[in-house]
Each structure stands twice: as structure tokens, then as C-alpha cells.
C-alpha atoms as a PDB file:
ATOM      1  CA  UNK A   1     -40.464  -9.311  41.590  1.00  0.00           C
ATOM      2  CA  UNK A   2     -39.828 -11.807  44.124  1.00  0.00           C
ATOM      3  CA  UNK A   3     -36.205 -13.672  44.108  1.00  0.00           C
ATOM      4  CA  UNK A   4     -36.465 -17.421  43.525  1.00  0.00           C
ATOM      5  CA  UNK A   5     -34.019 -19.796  44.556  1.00  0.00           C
ATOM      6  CA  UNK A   6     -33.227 -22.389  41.709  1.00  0.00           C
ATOM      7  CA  UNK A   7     -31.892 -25.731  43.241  1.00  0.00           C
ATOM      8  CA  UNK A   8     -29.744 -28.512  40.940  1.00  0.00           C
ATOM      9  CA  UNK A   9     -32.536 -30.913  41.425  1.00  0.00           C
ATOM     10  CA  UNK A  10     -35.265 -28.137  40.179  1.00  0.00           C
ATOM     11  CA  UNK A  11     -32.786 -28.109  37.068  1.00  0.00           C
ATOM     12  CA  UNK A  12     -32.250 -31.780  36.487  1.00  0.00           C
ATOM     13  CA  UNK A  13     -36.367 -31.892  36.712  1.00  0.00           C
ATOM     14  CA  UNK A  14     -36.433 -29.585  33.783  1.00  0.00           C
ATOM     15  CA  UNK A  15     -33.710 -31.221  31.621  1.00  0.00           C
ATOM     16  CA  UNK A  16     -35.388 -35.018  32.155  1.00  0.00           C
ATOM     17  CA  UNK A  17     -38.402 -34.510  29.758  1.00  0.00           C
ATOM     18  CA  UNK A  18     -36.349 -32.778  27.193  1.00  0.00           C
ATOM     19  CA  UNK A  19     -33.947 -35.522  27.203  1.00  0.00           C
ATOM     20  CA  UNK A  20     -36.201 -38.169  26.997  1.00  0.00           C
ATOM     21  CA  UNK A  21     -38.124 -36.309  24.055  1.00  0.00           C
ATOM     22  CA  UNK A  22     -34.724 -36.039  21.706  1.00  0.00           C
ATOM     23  CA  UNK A  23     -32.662 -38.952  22.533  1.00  0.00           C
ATOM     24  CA  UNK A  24     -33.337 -42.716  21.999  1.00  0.00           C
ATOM     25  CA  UNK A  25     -32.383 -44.666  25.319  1.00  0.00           C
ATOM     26  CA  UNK A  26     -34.164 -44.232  29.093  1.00  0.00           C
ATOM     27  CA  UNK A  27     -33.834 -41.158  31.168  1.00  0.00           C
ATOM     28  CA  UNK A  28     -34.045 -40.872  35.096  1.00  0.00           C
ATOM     29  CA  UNK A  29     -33.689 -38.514  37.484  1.00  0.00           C
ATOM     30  CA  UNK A  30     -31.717 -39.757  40.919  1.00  0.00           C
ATOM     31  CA  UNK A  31     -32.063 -36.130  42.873  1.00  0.00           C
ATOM     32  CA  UNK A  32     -29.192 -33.841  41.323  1.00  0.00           C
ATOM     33  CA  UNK A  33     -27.896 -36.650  38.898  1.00  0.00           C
ATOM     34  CA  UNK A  34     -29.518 -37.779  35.397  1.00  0.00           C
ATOM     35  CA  UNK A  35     -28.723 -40.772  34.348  1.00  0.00           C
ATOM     36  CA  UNK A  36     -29.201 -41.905  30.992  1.00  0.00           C
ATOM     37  CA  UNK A  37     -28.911 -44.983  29.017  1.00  0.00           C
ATOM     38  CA  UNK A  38     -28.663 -45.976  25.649  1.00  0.00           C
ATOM     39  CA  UNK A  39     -30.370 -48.759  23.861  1.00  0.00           C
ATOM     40  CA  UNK A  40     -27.513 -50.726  23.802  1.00  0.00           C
ATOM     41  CA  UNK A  41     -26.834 -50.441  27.843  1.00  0.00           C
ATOM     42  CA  UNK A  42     -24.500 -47.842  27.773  1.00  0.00           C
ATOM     43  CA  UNK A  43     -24.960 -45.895  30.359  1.00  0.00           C
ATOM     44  CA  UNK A  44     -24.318 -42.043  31.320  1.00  0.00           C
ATOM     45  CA  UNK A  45     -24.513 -39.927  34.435  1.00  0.00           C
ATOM     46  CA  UNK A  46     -25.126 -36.153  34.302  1.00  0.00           C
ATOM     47  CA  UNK A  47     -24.450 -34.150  37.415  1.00  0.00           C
ATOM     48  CA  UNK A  48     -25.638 -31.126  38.207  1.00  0.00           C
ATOM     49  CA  UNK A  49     -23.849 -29.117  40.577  1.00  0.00           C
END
């Protein structure tokens, strides 16, 4: 079995379609960071690290 290296930005690719599939609001991916916002503007950053 071959060791894979798993980067923050391979994570935050992952997380991007779940998020947008279960929470109301946009979802986008800036590299490492997710940054979501809610319908009323509200807005959230995830970092992965």
C-alpha cells in the first residue's frame, strides 16, 4: 500500500460538496479556507490547517 500525502486543500475539496448539500446559503472553496454564507449575508470562514 502506497503512502498518500493528504493536503488541507485536498480536505477542504472534500468538505465543499457536503456542505453545500446540507446547509442553505453558498459554499466556496478559496485554497485551504471555506467560506460560507448564509442567506441572509452572514458570512463564515472555515480554515483548514
Amino acid at each position: 500500500m502506497e503512502n498518500k500525502m493528504v493536503t488541507a486543500e485536498d480536505v477542504a475539496a472534500e468538505l465543499v460538496p457536503l456542505i453545500r448539500e446540507y446547509l442553505l446559503g453558498t459554499c466556496e472553496r478559496e485554497g485551504a479556507q471555506i467560506v460560507y454564507t448564509l442567506p441572509d449575508g452572514r458570512q463564515f470562514v472555515i480554515r483548514i490547517m
